[in-house]
Structure formats: C-alpha cells, structure tokens
N, C-alpha and C. Protein backbone atom coordinates (compact mmCIF):
# COMPACT_ATOMS: atom_id res chain seq x y z
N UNK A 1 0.85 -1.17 0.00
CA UNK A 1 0.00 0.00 0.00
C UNK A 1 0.90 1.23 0.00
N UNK A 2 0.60 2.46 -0.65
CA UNK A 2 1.34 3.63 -1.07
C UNK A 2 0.54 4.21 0.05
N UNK A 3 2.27 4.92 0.45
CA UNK A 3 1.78 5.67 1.62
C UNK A 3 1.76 7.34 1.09
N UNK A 4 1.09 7.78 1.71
CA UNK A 4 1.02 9.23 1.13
C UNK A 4 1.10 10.82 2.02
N UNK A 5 1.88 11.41 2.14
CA UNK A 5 1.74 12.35 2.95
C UNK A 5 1.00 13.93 2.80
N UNK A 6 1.12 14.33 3.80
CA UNK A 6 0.53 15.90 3.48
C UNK A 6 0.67 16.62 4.36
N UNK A 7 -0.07 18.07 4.47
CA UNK A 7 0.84 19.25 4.76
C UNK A 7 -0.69 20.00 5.10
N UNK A 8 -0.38 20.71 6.30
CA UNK A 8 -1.18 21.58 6.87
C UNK A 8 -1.28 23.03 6.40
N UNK A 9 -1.98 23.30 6.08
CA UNK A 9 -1.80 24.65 5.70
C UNK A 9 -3.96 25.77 6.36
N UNK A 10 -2.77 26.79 7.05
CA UNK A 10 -3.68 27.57 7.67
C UNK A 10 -4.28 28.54 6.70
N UNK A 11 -5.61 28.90 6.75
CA UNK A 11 -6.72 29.63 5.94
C UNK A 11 -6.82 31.03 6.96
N UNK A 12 -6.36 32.21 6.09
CA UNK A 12 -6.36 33.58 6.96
C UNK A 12 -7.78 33.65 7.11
N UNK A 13 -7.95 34.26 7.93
CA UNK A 13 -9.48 35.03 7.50
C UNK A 13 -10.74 33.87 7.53
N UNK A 14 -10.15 33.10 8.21
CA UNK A 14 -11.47 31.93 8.01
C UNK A 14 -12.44 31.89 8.75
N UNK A 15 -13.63 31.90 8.14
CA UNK A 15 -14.99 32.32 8.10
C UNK A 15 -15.69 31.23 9.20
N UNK A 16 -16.51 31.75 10.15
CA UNK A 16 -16.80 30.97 11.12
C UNK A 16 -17.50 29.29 10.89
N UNK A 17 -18.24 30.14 9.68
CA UNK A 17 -19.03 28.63 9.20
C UNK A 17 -18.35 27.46 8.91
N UNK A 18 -16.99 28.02 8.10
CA UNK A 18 -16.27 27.23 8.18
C UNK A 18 -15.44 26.14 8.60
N UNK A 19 -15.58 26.71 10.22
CA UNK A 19 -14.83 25.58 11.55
C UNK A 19 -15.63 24.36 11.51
N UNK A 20 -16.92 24.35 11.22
CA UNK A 20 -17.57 23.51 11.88
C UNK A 20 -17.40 22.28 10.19
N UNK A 21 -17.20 23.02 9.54
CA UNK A 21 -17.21 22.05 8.46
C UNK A 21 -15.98 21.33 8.52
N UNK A 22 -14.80 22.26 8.62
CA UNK A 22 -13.79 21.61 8.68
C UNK A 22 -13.03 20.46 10.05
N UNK A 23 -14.01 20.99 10.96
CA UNK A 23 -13.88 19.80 12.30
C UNK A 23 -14.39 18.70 11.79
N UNK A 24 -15.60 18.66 11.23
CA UNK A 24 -16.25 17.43 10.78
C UNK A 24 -15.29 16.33 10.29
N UNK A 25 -14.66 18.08 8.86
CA UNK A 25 -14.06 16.57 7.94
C UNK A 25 -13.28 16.31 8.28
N UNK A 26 -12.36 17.10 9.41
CA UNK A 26 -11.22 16.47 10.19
C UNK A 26 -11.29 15.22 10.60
N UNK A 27 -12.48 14.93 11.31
CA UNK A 27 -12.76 14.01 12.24
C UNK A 27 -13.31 12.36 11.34
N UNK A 28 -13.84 13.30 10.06
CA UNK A 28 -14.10 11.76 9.78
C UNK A 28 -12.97 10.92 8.94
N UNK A 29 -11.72 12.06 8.28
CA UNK A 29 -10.43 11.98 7.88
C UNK A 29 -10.23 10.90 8.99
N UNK A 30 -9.81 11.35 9.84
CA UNK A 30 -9.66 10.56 11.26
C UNK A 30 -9.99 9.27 10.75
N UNK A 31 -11.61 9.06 10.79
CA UNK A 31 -11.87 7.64 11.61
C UNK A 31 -11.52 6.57 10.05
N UNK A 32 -11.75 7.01 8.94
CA UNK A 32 -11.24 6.35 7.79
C UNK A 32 -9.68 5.78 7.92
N UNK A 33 -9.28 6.47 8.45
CA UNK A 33 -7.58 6.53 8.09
C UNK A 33 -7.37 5.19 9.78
N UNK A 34 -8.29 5.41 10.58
CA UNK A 34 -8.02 4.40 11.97
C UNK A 34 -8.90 2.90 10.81
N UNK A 35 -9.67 3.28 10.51
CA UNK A 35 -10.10 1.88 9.96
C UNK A 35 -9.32 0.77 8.78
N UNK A 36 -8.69 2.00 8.05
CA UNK A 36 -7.54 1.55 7.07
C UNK A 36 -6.38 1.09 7.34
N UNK A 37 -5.64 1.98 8.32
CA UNK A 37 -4.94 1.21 9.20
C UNK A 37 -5.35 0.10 9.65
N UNK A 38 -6.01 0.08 10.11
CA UNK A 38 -6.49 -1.32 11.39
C UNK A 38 -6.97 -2.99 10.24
N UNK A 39 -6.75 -2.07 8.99
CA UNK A 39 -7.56 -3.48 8.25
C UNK A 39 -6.42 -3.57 7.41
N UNK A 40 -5.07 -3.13 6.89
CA UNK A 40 -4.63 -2.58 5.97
C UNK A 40 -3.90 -3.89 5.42
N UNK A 41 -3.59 -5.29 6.17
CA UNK A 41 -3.29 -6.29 5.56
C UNK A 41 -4.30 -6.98 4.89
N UNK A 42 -5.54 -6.98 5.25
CA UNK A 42 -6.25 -7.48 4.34
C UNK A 42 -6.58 -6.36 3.01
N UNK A 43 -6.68 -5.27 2.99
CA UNK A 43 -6.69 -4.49 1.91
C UNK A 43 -5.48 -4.20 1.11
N UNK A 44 -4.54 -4.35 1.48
CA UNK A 44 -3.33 -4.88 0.59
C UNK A 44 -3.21 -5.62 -0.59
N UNK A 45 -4.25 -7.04 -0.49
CA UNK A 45 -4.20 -7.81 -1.23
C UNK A 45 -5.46 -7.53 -1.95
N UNK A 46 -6.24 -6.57 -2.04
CA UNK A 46 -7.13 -5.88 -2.75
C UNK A 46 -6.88 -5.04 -4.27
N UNK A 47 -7.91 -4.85 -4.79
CA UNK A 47 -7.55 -3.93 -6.31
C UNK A 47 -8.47 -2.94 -5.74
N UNK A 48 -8.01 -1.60 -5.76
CA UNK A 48 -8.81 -0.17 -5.74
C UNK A 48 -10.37 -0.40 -5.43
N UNK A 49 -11.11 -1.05 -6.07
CA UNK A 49 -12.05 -0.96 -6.54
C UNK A 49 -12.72 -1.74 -5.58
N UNK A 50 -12.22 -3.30 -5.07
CA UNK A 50 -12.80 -4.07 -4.05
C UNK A 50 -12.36 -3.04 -2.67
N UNK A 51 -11.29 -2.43 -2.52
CA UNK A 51 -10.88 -1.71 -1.18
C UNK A 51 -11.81 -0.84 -0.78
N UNK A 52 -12.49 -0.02 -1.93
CA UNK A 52 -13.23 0.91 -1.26
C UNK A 52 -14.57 0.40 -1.24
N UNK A 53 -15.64 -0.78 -1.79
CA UNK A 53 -16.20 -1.49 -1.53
C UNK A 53 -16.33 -2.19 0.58
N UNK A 54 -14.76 -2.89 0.17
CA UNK A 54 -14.57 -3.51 1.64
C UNK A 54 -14.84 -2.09 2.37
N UNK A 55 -14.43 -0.93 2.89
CA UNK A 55 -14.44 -0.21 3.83
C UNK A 55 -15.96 0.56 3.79
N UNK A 56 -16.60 0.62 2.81
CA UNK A 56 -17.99 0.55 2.75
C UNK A 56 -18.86 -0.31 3.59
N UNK A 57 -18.26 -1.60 3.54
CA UNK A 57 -19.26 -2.46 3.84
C UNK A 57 -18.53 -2.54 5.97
N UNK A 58 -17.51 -2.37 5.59
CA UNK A 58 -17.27 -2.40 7.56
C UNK A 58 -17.24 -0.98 8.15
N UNK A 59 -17.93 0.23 7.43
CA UNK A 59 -18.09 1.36 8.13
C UNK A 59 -19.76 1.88 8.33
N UNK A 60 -20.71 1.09 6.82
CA UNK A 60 -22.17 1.98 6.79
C UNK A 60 -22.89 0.62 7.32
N UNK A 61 -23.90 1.43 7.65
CA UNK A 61 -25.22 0.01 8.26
C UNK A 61 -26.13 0.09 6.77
N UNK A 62 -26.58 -0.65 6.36
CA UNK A 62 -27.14 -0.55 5.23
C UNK A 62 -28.37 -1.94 6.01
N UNK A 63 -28.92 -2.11 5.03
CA UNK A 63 -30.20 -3.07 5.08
C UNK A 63 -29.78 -4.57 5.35
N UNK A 64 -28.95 -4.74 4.31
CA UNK A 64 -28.21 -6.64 4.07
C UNK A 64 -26.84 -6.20 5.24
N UNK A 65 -26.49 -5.08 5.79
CA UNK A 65 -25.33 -4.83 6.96
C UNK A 65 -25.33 -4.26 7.74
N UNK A 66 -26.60 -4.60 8.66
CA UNK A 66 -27.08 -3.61 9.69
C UNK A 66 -26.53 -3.66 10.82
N UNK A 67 -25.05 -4.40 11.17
CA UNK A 67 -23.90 -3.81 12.50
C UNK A 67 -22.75 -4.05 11.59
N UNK A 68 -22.47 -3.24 10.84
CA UNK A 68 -20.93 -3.31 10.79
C UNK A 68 -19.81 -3.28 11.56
N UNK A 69 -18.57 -3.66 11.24
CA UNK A 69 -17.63 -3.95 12.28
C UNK A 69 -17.15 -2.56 13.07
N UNK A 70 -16.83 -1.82 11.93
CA UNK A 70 -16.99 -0.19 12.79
C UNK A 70 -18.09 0.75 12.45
N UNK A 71 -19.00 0.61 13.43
CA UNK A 71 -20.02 1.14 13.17
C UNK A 71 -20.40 2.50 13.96
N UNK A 72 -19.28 2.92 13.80
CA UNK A 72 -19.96 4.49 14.67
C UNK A 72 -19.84 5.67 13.46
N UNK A 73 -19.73 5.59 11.93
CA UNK A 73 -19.65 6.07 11.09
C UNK A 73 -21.27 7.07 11.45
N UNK A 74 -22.05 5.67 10.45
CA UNK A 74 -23.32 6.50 10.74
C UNK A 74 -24.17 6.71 11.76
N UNK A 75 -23.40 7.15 12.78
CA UNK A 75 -24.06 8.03 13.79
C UNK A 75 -23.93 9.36 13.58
C-alpha cells in the first residue's frame, strides 16, 4: 500500500461557518484513516475498486449490513 503524505496549511481570514465544516471533515479523515490502518493487511491484497467497496461495507449500516464492524460512522 502507497503511503502518502501531506501538509497543513492555515486559511487567513477563516470564516466561522467554516470551523464547523472543517472539524467534521477532520474528524471523519480521522476515523477512515483508523479503519484503514487497522484493516490494511487485508486491503493490501485488494484492487482499488474491491478496497473501497470492503471499507464501505465495515463502516455503513445498510439493510443486508445492519452492524458493521466499525459502526460508529453513521451516527
């Protein structure tokens, strides 16, 4: 798996509405990146296409997957 880095960069002037959006996506950055980690040998041996499938199916409750393994997504 390609690891990938990145870089923080601060927004002058940033608009209040804005915090709350960007905590969000902070946070759900977060819990993707703990689930990928935590699964990342079995998604290794994955193609793109089944990986983001697999983390679909162990993050949303859907109808046919109503407790997924990490299921505090859709709360």
């Amino acid at each position: 798996m390609q690891v990938v880095n990145s870089y923080k960069v601060k927004i002058v002037n940033m608009n209040d509405c804005l915090k709350e959006t960007i905590e969000i996506y902070r946070k759900v950055v977060s819990y993707f990146i703990n689930v990928v980690t935590s699964e990342r040998e079995l998604l290794e041996k994955l193609s793109s296409k089944y990986r983001v499938n697999l983390i679909e199916h162990l993050t949303h409750t859907t109808k046919d997957n109503p407790h997924p393994e990490y299921d505090g997504f859709d709360r």
